[in-house]
Protein backbone atom coordinates (compact mmCIF):
# COMPACT_ATOMS: atom_id res chain seq x y z
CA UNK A 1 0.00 0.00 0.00
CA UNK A 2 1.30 3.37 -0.62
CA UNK A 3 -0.30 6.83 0.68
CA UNK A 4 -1.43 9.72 -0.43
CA UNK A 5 1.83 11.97 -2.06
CA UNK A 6 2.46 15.41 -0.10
CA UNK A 7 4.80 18.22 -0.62
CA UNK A 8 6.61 18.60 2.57
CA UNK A 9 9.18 21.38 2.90
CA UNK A 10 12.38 19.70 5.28
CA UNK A 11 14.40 21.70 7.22
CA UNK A 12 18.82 20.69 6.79
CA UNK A 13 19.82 18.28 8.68
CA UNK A 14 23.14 16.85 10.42
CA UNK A 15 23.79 12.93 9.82
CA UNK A 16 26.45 10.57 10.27
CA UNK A 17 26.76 9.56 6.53
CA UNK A 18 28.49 6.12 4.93
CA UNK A 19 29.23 6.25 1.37
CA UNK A 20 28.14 2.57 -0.36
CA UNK A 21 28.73 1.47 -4.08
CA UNK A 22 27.56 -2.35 -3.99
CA UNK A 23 25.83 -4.11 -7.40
CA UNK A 24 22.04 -4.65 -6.61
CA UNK A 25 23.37 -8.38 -5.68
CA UNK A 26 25.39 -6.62 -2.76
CA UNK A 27 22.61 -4.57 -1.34
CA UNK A 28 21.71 -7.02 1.41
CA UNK A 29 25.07 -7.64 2.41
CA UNK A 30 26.45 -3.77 2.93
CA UNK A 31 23.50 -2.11 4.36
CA UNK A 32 23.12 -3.99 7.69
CA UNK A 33 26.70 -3.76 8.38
CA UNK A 34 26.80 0.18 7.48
CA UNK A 35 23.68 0.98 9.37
CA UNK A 36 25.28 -0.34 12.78
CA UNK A 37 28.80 1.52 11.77
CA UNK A 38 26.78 5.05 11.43
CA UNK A 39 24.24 4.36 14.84
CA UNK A 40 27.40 3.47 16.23
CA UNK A 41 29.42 6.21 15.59
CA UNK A 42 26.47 8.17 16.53
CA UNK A 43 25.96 6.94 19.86
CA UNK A 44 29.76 6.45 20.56
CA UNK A 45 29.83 10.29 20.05
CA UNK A 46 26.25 11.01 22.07
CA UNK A 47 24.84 12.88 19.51
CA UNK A 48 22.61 10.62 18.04
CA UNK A 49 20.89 8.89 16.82
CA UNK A 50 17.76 11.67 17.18
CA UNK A 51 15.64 10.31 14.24
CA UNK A 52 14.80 7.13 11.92
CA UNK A 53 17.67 6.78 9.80
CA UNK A 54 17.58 7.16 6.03
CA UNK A 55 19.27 6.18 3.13
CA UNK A 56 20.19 8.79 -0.03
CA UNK A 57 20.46 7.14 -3.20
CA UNK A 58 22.48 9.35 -6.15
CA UNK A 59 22.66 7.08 -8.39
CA UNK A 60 20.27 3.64 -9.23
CA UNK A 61 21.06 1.59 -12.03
CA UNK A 62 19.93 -1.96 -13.45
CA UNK A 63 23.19 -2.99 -12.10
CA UNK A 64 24.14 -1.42 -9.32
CA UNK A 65 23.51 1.29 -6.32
CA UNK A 66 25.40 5.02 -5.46
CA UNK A 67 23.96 5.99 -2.10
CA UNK A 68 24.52 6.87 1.71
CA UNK A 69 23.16 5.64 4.61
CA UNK A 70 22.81 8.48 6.59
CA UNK A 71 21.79 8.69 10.47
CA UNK A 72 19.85 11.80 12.07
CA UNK A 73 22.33 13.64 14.97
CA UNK A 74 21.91 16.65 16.86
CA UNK A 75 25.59 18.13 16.25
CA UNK A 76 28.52 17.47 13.34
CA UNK A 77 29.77 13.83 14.01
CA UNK A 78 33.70 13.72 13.84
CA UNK A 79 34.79 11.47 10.86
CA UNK A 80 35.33 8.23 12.12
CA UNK A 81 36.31 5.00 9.82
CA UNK A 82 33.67 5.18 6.80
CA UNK A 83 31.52 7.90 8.75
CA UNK A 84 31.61 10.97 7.91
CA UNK A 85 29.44 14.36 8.74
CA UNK A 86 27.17 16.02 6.37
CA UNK A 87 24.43 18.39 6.51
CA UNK A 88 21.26 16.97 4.49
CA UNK A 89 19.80 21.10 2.98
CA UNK A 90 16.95 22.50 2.97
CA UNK A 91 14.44 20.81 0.81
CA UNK A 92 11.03 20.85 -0.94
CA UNK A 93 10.18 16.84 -1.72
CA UNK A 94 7.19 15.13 -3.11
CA UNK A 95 6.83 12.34 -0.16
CA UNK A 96 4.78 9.26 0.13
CA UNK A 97 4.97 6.37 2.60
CA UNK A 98 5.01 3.05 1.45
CA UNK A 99 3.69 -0.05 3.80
CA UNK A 100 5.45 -3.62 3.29
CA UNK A 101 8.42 -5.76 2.68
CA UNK A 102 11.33 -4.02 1.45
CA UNK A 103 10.63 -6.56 -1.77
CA UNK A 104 8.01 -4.10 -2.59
CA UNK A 105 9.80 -1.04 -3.03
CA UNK A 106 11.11 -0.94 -6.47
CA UNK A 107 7.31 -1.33 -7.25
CA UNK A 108 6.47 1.50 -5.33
CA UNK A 109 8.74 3.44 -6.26
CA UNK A 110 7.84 2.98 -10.06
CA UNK A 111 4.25 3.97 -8.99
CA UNK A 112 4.90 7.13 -7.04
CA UNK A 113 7.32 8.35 -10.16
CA UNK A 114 4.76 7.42 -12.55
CA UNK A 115 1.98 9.54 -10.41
CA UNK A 116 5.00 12.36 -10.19
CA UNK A 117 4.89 12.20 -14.33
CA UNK A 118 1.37 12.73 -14.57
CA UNK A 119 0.78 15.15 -12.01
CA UNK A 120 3.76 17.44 -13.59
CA UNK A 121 6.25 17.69 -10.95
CA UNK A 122 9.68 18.02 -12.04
CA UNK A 123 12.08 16.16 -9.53
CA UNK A 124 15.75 16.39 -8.88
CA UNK A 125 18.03 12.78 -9.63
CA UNK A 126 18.42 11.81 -6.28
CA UNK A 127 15.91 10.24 -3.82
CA UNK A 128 15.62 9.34 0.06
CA UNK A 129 14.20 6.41 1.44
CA UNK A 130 13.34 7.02 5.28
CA UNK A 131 12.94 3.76 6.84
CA UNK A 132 10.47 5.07 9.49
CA UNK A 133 9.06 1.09 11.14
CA UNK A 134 11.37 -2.07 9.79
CA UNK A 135 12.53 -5.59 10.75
CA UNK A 136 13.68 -3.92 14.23
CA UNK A 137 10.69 -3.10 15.33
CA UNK A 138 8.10 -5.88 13.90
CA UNK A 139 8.78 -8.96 12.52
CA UNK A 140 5.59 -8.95 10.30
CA UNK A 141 6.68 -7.01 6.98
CA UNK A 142 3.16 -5.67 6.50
CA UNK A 143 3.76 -3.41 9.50
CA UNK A 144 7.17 -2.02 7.83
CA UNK A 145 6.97 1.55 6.68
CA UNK A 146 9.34 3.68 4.55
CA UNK A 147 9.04 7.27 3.16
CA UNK A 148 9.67 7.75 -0.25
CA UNK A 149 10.91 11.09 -0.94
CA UNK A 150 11.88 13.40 -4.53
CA UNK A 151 13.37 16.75 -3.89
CA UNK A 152 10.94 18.87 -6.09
CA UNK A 153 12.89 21.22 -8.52
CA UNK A 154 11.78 24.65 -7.85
């Protein structure tokens, strides 16, 4: 199931941030691993994490994935290994929230850009997927929730 879409203007944000380049193949195998780096740099540094993390994707192709995992903090996180500060701007986005497996969202993400089309938004390349509920907080994927956001070109 996927929501209504809303423009939602975000204010910048601070976040621990790991850079990942993995093949599609690889996805399941970095992104655990790189999530606990991040929350752990985070919390090693108290100043985080103060939000659900999220991940930024740059670049998707049939191949392969360009994005960061990024984790909410209240101040600049010193670099640490792989993690490294960065201030999410500003933004205008085009959000929806999608409910299910993580299976599901190359689906939904076809639909929301599809409804984007028609509707006559113009979006920027990059998009954010905020994993808001997941596998650490419900075993049952239908209860698994993830924002899918497009920074809206102005």
């Amino acid at each position: 199931m996927i929501e209504s879409p809303q423009v939602v203007d975000i204010p910048a944000q601070q976040v621990a941030s790991i850079h990942i380049e993995t093949p599609r193949s690889g996805m399941q195998h970095v992104m655990g691993p790189g999530i606990r780096e991040a929350m752990a740099a985070a919390n090693g540094q108290r100043v985080g994490p103060t939000g659900p993390w999220f991940a930024h994707h740059l670049r998707m192709t049939p191949e392969s994935f360009d994005f960061d995992i990024c984790v909410p903090v209240s101040a600049p996180i010193k670099a640490i290994g792989r993690v490294k500060p960065w201030e999410r701007p500003a933004l205008t986005v085009v959000r929806k929230v999608y409910h299910g497996a993580y299976e599901g969202l190359g689906g939904a993400w076809r639909a929301f850009d599809e409804w984007l089309a028609v509707n006559g938004y113009k979006m920027a390349g990059d998009l954010y997927e905020c994993y808001l509920v997941g596998p650490e907080s419900s075993s049952n994927p239908a209860d698994w929730r993830t924002e899918l956001s497009r920074t809206k070109v102005k």
